[in-house]
C-alpha atoms as a PDB file:
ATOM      1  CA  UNK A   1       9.472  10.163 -24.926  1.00  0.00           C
ATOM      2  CA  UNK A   2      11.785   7.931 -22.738  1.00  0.00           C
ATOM      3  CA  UNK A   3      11.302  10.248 -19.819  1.00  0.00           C
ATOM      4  CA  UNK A   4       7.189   9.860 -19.683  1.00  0.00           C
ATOM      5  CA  UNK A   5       7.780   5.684 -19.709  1.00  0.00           C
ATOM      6  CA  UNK A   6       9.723   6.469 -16.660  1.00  0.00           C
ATOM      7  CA  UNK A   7       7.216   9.038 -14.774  1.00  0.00           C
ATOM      8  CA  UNK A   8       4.656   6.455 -15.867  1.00  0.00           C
ATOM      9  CA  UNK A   9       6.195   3.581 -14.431  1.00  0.00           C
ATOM     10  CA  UNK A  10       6.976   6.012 -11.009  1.00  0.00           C
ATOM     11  CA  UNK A  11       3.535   6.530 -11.034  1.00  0.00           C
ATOM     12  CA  UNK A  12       2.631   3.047 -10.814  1.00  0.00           C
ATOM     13  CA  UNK A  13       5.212   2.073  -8.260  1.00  0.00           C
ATOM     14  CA  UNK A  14       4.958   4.728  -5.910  1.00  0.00           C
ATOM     15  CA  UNK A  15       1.075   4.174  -5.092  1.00  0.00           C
ATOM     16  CA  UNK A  16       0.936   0.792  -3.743  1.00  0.00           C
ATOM     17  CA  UNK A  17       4.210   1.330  -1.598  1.00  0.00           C
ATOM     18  CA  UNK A  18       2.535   4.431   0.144  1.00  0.00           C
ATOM     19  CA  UNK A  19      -0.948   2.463   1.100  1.00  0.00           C
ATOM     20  CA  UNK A  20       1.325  -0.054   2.566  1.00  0.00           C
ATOM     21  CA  UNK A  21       3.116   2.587   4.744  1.00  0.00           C
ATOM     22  CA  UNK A  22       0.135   3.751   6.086  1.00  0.00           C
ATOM     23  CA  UNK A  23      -1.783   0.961   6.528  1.00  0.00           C
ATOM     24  CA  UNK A  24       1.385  -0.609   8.419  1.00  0.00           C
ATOM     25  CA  UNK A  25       3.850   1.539   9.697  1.00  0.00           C
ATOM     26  CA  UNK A  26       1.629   3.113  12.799  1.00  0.00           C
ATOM     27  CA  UNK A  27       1.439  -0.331  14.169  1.00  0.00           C
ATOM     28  CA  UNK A  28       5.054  -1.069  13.248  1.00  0.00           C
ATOM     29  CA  UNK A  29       6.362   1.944  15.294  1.00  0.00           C
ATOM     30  CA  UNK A  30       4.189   1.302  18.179  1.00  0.00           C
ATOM     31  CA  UNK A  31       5.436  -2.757  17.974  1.00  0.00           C
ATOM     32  CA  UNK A  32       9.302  -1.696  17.847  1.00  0.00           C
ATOM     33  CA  UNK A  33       9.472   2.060  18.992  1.00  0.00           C
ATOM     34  CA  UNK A  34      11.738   2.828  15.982  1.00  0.00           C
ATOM     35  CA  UNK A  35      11.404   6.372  15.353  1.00  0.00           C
ATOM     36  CA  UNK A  36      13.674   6.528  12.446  1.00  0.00           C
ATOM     37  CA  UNK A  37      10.634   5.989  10.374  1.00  0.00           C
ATOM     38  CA  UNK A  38       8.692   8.881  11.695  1.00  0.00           C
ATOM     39  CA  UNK A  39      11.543  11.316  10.476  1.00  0.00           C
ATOM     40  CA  UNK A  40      11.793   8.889   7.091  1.00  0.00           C
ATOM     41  CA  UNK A  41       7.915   9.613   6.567  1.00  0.00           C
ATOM     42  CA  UNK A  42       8.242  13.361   7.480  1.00  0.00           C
ATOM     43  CA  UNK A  43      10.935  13.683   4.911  1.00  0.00           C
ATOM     44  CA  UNK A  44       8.633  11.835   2.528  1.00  0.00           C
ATOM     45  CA  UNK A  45       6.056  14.276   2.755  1.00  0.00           C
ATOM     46  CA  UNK A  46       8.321  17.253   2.646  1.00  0.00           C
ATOM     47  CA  UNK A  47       9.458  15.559  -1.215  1.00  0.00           C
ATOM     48  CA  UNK A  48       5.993  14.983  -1.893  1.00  0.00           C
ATOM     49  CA  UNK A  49       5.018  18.780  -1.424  1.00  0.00           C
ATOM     50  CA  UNK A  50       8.047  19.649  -3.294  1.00  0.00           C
ATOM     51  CA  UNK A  51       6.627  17.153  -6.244  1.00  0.00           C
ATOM     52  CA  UNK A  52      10.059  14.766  -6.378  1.00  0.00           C
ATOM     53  CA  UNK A  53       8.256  11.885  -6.743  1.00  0.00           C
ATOM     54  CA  UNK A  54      11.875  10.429  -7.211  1.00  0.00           C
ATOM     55  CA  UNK A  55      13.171  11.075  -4.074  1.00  0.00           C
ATOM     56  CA  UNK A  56       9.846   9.987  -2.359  1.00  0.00           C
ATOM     57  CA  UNK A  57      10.311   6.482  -3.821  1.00  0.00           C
ATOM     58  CA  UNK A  58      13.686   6.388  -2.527  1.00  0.00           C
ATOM     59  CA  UNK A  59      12.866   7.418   0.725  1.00  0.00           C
ATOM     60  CA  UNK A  60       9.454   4.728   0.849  1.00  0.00           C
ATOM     61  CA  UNK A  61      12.000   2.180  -0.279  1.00  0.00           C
ATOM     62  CA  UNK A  62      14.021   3.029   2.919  1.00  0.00           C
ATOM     63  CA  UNK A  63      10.778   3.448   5.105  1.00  0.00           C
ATOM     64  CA  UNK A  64       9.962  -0.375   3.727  1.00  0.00           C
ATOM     65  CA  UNK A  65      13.540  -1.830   4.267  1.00  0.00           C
ATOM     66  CA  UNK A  66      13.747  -0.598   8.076  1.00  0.00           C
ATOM     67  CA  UNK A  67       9.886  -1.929   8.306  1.00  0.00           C
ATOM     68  CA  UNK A  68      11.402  -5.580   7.046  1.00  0.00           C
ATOM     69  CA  UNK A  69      13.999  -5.582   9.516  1.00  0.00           C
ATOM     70  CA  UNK A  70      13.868  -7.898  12.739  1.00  0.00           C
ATOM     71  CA  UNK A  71      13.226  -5.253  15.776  1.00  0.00           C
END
């Protein structure tokens, strides 16, 4: 019973991190020419095929710390 609060509250997190990813990150990379986030996002999407939601909120969390960062 614990374990669906957390998926739940996954579920609610995740979403609105991703839209801000892709609305933002295209124009982020071509601003700084960081790569790193390219690989981040391919990573991401490998974990989202595989269905570790988990691990794809990690990595978003990483995608949105480097996007925070001064270039």
């Amino acid at each position: 019973m614990i374990e669906d609060k957390i998926e739940v509250t996954l579920l609610e997190r995740l979403p609105p991190k991703l839209h801000r990813i892709q609305g933002e990150l295209p124009a982020w990379i071509q601003k700084t020419g960081n790569q790193d986030a390219a690989v981040l996002v391919q990573r991401m999407q490998e974990q989202m095929k595989a269905k570790n939601f988990e691990e794809v909120e990690t990595i978003a969390d990483s995608i949105l710390k480097l996007m925070a960062e001064k270039p």
